[in-house]
PDB file of N, CA and C in Angstrom:
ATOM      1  N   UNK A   1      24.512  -0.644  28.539  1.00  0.00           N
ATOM      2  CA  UNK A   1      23.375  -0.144  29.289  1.00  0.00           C
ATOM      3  C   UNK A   1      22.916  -1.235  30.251  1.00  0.00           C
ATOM      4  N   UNK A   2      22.462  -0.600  31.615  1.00  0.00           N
ATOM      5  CA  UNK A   2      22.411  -1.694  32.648  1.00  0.00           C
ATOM      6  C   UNK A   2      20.794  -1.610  32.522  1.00  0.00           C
ATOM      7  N   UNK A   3      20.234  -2.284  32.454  1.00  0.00           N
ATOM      8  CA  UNK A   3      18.565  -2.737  32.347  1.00  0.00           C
ATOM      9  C   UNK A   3      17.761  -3.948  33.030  1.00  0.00           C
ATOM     10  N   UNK A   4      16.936  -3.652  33.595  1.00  0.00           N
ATOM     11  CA  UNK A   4      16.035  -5.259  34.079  1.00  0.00           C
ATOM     12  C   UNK A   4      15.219  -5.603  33.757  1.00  0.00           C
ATOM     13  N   UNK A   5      14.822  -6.403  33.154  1.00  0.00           N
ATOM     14  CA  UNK A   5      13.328  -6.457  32.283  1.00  0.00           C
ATOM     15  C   UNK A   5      12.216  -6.791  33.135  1.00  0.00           C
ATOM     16  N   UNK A   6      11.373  -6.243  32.821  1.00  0.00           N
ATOM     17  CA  UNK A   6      10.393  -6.252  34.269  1.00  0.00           C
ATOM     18  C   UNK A   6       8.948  -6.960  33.737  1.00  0.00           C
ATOM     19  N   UNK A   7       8.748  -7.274  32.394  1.00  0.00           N
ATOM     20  CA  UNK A   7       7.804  -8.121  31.297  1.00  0.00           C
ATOM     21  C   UNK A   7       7.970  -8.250  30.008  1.00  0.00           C
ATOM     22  N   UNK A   8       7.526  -9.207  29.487  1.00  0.00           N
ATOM     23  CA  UNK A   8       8.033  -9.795  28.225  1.00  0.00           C
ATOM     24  C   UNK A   8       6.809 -10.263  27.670  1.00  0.00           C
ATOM     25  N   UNK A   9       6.569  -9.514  26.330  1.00  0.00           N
ATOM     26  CA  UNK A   9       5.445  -9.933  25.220  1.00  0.00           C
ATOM     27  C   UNK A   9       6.413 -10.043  23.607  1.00  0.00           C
ATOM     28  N   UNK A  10       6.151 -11.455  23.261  1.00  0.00           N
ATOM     29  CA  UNK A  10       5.993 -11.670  22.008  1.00  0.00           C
ATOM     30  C   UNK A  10       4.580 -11.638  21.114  1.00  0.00           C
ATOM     31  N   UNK A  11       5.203 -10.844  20.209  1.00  0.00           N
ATOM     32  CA  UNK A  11       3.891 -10.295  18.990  1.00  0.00           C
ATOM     33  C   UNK A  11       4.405 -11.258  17.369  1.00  0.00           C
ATOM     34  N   UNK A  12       3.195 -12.159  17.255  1.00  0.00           N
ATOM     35  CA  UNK A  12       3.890 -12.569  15.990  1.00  0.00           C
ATOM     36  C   UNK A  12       2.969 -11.652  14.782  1.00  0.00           C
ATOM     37  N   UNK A  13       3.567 -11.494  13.900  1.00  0.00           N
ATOM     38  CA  UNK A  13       3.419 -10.540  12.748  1.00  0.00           C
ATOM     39  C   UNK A  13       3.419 -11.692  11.365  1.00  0.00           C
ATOM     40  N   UNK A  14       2.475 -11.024  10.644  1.00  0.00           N
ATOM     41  CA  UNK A  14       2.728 -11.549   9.440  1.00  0.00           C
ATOM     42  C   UNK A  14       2.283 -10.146   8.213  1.00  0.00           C
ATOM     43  N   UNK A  15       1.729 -10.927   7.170  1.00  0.00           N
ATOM     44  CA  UNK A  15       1.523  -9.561   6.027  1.00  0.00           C
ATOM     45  C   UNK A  15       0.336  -8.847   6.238  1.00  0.00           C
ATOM     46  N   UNK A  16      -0.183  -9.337   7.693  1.00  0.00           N
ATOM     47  CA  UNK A  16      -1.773  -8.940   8.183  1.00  0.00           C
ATOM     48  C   UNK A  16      -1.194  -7.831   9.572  1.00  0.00           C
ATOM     49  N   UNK A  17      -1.419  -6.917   9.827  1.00  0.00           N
ATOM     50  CA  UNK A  17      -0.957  -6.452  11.378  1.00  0.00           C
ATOM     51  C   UNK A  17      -1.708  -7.187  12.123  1.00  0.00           C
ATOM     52  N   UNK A  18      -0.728  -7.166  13.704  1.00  0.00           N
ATOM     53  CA  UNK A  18      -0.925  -7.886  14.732  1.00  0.00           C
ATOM     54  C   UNK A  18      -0.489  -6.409  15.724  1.00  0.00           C
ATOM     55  N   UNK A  19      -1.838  -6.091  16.898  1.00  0.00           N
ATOM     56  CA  UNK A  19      -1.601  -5.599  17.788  1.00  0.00           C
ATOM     57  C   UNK A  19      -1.584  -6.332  19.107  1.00  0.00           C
ATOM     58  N   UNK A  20      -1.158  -6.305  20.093  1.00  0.00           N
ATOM     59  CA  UNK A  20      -0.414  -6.145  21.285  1.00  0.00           C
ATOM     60  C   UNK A  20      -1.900  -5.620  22.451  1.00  0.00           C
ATOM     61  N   UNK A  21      -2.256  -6.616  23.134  1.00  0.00           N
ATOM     62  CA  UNK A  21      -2.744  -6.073  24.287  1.00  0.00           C
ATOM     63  C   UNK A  21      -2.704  -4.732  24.889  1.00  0.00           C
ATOM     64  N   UNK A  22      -3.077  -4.116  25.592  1.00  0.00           N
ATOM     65  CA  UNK A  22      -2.884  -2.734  26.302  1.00  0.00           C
ATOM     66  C   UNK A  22      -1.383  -3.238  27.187  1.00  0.00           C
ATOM     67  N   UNK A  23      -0.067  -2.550  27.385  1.00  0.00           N
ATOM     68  CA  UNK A  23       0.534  -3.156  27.736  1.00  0.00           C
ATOM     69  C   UNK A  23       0.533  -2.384  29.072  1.00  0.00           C
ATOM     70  N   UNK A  24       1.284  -3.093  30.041  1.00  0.00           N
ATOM     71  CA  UNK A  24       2.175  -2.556  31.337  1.00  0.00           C
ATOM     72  C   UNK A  24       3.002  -2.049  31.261  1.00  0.00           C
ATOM     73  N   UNK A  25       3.786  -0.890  31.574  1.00  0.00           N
ATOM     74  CA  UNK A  25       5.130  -0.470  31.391  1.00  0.00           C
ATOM     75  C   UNK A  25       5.366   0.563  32.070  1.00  0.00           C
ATOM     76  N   UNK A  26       5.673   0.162  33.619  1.00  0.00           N
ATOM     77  CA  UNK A  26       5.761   1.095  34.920  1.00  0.00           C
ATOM     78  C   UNK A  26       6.607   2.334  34.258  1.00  0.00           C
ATOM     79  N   UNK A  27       7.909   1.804  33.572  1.00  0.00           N
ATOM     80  CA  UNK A  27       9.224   2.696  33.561  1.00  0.00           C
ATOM     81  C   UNK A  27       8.854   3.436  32.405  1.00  0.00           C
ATOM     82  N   UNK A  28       8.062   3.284  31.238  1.00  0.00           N
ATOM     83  CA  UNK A  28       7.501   3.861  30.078  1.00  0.00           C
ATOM     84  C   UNK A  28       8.470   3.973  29.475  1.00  0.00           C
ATOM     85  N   UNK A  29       9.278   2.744  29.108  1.00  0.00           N
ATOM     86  CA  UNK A  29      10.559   2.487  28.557  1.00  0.00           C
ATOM     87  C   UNK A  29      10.434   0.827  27.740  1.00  0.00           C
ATOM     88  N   UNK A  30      10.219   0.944  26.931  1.00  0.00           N
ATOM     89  CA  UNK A  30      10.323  -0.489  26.223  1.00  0.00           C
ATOM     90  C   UNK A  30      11.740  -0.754  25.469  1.00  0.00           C
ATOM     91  N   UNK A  31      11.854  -1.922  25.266  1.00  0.00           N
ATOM     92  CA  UNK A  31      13.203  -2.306  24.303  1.00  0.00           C
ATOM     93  C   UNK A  31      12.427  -3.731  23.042  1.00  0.00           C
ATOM     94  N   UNK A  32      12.985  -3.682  22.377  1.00  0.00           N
ATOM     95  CA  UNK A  32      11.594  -3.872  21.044  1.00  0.00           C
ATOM     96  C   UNK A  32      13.220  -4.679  20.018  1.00  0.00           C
ATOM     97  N   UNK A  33      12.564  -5.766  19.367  1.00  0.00           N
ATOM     98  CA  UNK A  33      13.710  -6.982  18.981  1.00  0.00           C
ATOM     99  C   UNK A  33      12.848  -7.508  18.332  1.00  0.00           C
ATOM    100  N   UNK A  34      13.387  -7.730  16.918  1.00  0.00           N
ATOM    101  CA  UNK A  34      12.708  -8.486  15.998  1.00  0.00           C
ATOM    102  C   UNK A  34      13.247  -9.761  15.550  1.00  0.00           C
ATOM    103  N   UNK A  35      12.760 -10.405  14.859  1.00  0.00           N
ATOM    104  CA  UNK A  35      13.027 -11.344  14.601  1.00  0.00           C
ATOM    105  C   UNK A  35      13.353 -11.608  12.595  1.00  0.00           C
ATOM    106  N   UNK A  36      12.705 -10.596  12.286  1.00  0.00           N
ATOM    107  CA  UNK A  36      12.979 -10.315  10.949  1.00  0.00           C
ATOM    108  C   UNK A  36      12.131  -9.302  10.670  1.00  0.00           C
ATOM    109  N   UNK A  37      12.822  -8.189   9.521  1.00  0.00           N
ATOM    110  CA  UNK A  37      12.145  -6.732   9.792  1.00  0.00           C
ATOM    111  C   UNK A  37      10.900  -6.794   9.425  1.00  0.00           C
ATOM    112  N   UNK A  38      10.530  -5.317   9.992  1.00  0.00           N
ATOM    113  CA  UNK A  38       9.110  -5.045  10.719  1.00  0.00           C
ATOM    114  C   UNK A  38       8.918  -3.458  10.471  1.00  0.00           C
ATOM    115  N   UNK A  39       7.976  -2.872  10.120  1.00  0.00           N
ATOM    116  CA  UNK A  39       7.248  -1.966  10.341  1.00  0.00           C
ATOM    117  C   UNK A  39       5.974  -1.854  11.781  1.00  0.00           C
ATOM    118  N   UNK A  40       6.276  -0.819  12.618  1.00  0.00           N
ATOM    119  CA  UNK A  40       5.386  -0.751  14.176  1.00  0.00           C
ATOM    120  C   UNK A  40       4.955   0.438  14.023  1.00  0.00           C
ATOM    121  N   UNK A  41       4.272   0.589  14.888  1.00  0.00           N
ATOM    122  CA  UNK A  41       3.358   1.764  15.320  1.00  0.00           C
ATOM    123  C   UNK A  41       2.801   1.876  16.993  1.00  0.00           C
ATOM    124  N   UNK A  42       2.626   2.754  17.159  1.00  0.00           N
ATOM    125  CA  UNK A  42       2.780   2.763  18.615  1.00  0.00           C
ATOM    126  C   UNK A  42       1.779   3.538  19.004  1.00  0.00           C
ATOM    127  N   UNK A  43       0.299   2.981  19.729  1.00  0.00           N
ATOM    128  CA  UNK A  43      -0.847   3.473  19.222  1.00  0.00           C
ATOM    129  C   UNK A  43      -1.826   3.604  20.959  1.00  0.00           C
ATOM    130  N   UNK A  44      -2.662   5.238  21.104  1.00  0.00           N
ATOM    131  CA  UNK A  44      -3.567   5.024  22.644  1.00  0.00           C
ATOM    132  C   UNK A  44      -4.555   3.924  22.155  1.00  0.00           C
ATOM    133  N   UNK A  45      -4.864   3.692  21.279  1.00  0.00           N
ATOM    134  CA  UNK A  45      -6.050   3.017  21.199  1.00  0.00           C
ATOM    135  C   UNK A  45      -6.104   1.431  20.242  1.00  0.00           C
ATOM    136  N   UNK A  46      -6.726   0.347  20.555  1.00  0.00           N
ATOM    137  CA  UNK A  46      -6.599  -0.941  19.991  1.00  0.00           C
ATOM    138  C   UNK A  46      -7.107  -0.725  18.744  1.00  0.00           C
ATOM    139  N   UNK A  47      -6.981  -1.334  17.817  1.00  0.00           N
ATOM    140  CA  UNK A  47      -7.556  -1.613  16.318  1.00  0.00           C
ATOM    141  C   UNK A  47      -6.714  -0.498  15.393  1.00  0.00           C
ATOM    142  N   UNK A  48      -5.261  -0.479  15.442  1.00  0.00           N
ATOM    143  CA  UNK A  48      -4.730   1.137  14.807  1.00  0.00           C
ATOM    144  C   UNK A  48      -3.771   0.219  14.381  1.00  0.00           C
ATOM    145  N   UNK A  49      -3.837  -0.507  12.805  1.00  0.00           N
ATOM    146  CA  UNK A  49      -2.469  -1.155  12.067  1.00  0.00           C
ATOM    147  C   UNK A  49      -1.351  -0.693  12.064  1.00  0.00           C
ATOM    148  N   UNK A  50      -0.654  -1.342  12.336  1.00  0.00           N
ATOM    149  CA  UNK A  50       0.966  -1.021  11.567  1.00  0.00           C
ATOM    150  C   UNK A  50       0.706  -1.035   9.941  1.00  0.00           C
ATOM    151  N   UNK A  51       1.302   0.280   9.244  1.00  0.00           N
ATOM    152  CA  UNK A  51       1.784   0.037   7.593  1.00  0.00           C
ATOM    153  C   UNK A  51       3.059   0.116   7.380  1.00  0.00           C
ATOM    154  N   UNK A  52       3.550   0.450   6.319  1.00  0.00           N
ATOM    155  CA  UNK A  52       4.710   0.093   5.197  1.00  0.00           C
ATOM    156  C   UNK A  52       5.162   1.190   5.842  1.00  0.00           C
ATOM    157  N   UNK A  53       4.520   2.551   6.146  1.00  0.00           N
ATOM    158  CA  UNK A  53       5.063   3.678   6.275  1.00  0.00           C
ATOM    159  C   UNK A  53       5.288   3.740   7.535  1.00  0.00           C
ATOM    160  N   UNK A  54       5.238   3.264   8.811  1.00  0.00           N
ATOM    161  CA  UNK A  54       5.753   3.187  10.058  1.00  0.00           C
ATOM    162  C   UNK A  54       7.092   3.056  10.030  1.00  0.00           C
ATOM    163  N   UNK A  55       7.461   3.073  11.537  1.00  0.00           N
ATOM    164  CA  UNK A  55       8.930   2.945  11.960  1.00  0.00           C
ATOM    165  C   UNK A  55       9.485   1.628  11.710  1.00  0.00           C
ATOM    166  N   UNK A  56      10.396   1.419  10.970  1.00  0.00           N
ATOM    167  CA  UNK A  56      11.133   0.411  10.357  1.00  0.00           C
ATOM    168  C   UNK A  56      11.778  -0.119  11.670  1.00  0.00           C
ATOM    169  N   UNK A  57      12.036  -1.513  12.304  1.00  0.00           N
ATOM    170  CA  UNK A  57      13.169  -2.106  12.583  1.00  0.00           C
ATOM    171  C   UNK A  57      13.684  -3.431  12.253  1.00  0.00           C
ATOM    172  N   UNK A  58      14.663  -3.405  11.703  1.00  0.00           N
ATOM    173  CA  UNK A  58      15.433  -4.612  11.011  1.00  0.00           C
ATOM    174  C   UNK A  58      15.861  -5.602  11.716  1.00  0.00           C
ATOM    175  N   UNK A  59      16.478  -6.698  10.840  1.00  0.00           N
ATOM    176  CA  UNK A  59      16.684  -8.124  11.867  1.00  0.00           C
ATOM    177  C   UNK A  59      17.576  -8.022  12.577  1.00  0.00           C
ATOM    178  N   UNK A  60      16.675  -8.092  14.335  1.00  0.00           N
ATOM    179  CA  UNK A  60      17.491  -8.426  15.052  1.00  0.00           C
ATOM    180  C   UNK A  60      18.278  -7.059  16.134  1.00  0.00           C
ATOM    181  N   UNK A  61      17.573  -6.199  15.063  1.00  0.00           N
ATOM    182  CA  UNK A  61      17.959  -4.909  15.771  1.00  0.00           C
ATOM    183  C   UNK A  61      17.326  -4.355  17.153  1.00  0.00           C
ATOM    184  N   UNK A  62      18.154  -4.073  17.907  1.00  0.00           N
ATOM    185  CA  UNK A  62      17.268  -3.734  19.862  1.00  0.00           C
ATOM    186  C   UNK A  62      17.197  -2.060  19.009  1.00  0.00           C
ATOM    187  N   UNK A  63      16.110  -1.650  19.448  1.00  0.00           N
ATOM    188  CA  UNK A  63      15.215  -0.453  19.819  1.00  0.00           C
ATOM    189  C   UNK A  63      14.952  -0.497  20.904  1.00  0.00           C
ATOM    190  N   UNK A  64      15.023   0.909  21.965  1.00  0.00           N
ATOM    191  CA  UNK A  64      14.415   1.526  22.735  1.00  0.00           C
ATOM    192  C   UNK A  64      13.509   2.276  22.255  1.00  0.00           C
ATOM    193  N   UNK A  65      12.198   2.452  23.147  1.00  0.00           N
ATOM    194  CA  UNK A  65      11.396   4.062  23.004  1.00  0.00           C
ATOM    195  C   UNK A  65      10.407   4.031  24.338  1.00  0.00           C
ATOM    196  N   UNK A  66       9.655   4.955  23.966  1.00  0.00           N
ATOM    197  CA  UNK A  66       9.298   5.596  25.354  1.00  0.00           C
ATOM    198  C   UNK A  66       7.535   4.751  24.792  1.00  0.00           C
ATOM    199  N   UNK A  67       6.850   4.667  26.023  1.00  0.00           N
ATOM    200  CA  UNK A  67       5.784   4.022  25.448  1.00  0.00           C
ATOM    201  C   UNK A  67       4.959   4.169  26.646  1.00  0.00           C
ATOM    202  N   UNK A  68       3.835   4.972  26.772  1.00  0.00           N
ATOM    203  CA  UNK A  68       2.800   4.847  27.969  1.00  0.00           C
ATOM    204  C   UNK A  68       2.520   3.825  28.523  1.00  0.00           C
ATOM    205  N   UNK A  69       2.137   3.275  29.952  1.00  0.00           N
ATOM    206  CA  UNK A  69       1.571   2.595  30.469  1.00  0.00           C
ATOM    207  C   UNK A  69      -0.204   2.612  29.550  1.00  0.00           C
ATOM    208  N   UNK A  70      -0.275   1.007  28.823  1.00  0.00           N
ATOM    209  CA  UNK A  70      -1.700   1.215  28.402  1.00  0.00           C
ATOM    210  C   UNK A  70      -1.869   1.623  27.190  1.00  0.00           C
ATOM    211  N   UNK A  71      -1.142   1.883  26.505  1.00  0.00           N
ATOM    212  CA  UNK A  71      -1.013   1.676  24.686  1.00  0.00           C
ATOM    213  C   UNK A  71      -0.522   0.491  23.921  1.00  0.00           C
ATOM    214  N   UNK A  72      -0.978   0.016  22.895  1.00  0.00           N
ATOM    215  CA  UNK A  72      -0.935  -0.898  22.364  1.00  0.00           C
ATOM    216  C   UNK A  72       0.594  -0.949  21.176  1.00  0.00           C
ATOM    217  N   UNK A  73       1.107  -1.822  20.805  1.00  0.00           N
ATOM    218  CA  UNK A  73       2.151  -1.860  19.309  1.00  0.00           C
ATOM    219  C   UNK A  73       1.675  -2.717  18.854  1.00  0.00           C
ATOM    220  N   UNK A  74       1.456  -2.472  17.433  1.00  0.00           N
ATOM    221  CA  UNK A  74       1.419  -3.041  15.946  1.00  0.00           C
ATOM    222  C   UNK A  74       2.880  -2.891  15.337  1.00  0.00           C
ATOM    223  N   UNK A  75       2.770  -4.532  14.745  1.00  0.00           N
ATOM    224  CA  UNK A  75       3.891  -4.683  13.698  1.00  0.00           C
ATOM    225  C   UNK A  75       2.917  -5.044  12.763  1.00  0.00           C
ATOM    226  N   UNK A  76       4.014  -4.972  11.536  1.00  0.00           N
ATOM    227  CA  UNK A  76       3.379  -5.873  10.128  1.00  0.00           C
ATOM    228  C   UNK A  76       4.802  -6.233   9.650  1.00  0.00           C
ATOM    229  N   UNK A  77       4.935  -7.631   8.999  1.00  0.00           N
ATOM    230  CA  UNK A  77       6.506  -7.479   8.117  1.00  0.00           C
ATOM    231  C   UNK A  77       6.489  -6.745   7.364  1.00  0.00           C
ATOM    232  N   UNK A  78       8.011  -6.554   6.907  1.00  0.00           N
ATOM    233  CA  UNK A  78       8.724  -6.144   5.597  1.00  0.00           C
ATOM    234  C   UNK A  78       8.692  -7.124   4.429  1.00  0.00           C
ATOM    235  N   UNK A  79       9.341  -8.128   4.729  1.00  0.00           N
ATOM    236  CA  UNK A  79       9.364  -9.220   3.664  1.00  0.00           C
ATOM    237  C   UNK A  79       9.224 -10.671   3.905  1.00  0.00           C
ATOM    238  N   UNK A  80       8.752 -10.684   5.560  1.00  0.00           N
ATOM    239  CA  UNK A  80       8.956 -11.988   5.809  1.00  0.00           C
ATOM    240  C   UNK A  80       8.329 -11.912   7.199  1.00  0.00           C
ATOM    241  N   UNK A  81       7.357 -12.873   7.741  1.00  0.00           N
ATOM    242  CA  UNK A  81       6.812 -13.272   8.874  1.00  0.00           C
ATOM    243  C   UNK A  81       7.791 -13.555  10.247  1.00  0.00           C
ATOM    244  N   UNK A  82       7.403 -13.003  11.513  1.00  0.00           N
ATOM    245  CA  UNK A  82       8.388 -13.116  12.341  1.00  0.00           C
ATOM    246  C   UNK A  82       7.521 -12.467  13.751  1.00  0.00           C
ATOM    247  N   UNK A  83       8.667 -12.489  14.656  1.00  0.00           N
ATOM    248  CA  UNK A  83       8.186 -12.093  16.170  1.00  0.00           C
ATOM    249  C   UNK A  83       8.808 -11.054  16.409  1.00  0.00           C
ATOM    250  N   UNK A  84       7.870 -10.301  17.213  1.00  0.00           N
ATOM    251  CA  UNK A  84       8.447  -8.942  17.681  1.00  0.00           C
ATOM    252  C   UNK A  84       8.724  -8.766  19.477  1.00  0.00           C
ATOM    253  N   UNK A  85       9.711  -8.970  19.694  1.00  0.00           N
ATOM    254  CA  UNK A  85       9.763  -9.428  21.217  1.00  0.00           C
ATOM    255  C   UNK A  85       9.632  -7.755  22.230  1.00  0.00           C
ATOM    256  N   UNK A  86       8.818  -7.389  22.707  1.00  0.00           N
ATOM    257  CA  UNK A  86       8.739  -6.541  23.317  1.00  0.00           C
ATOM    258  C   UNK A  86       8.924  -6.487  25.155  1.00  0.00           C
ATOM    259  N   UNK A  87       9.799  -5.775  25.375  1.00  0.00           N
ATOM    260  CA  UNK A  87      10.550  -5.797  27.116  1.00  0.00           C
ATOM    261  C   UNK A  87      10.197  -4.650  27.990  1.00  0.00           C
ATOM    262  N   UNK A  88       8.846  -4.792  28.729  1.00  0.00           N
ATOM    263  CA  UNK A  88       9.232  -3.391  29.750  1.00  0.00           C
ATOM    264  C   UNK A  88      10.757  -3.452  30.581  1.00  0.00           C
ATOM    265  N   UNK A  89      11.110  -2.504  30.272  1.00  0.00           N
ATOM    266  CA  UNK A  89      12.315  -2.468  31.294  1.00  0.00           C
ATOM    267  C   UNK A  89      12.649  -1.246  32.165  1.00  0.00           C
ATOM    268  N   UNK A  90      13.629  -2.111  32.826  1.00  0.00           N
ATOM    269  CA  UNK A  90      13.536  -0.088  34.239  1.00  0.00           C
ATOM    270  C   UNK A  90      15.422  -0.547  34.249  1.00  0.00           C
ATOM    271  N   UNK A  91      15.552   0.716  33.507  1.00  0.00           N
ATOM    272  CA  UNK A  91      16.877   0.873  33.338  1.00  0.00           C
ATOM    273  C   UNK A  91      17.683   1.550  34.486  1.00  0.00           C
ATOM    274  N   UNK A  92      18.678   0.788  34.729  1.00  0.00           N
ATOM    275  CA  UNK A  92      19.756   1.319  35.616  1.00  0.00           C
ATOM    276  C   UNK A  92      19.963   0.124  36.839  1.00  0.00           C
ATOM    277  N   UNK A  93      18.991  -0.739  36.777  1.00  0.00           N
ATOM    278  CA  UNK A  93      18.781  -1.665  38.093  1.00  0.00           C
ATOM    279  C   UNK A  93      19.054  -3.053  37.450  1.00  0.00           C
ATOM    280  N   UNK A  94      20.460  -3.486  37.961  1.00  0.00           N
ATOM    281  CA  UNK A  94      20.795  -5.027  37.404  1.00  0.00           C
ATOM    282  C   UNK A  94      19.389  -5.924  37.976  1.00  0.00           C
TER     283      UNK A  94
END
C-alpha cells in the first residue's frame, strides 16, 4: 500500500487510559502501531477510556481505520506499558 503520512502522534499508555488530543485527519484514515498490545477506542468526545473490552491490537501490529477529523483515541495495555504511534495518512500519494 502506497501511503504518506501527513502527522504523527505518539500516545503512551499504561494500566491507566491515555487519550489523544482532538486529532487532525484530513484523509479520515489513520494507521495505528503499537508498541506492545493495547486495547483502543475511538471516541467524538474527550474523557471516554479505553477498556479490556475494546479493539485489541497486538505487538507491533499496523491497523488501519477510518477516524473523523476531531475525535479523540484511547489506549490502555494488555499486559505491559507501551506507545501507541498514531499516522494521519492520505493513501495513494508517495
Amino acid at each position: 500500500m502506497i501511503y504518506q503520512v501527513v502527522n504523527n502522534v505518539a500516545l503512551a499508555y499504561t494500566d491507566s487510559s491515555a487519550t489523544t488530543s482532538a486529532l487532525s485527519i484530513p484523509s479520515g484514515v489513520v494507521r495505528l502501531c503499537s508498541t506492545t498490545a493495547c486495547h483502543i477506542s475511538i471516541n467524538s468526545a474527550s474523557g471516554t477510556d479505553a477498556t479490556a473490552n475494546d479493539m485489541h491490537i497486538g505487538i507491533g501490529e499496523e491497523t488501519f481505520v477510518a477516524v473523523p477529523t476531531g475525535y479523540f483515541i484511547s489506549a490502555i495495555r494488555t499486559t505491559a506499558s507501551g506507545t501507541l504511534t498514531i499516522q494521519a495518512i492520505d493513501i495513494g500519494r508517495p
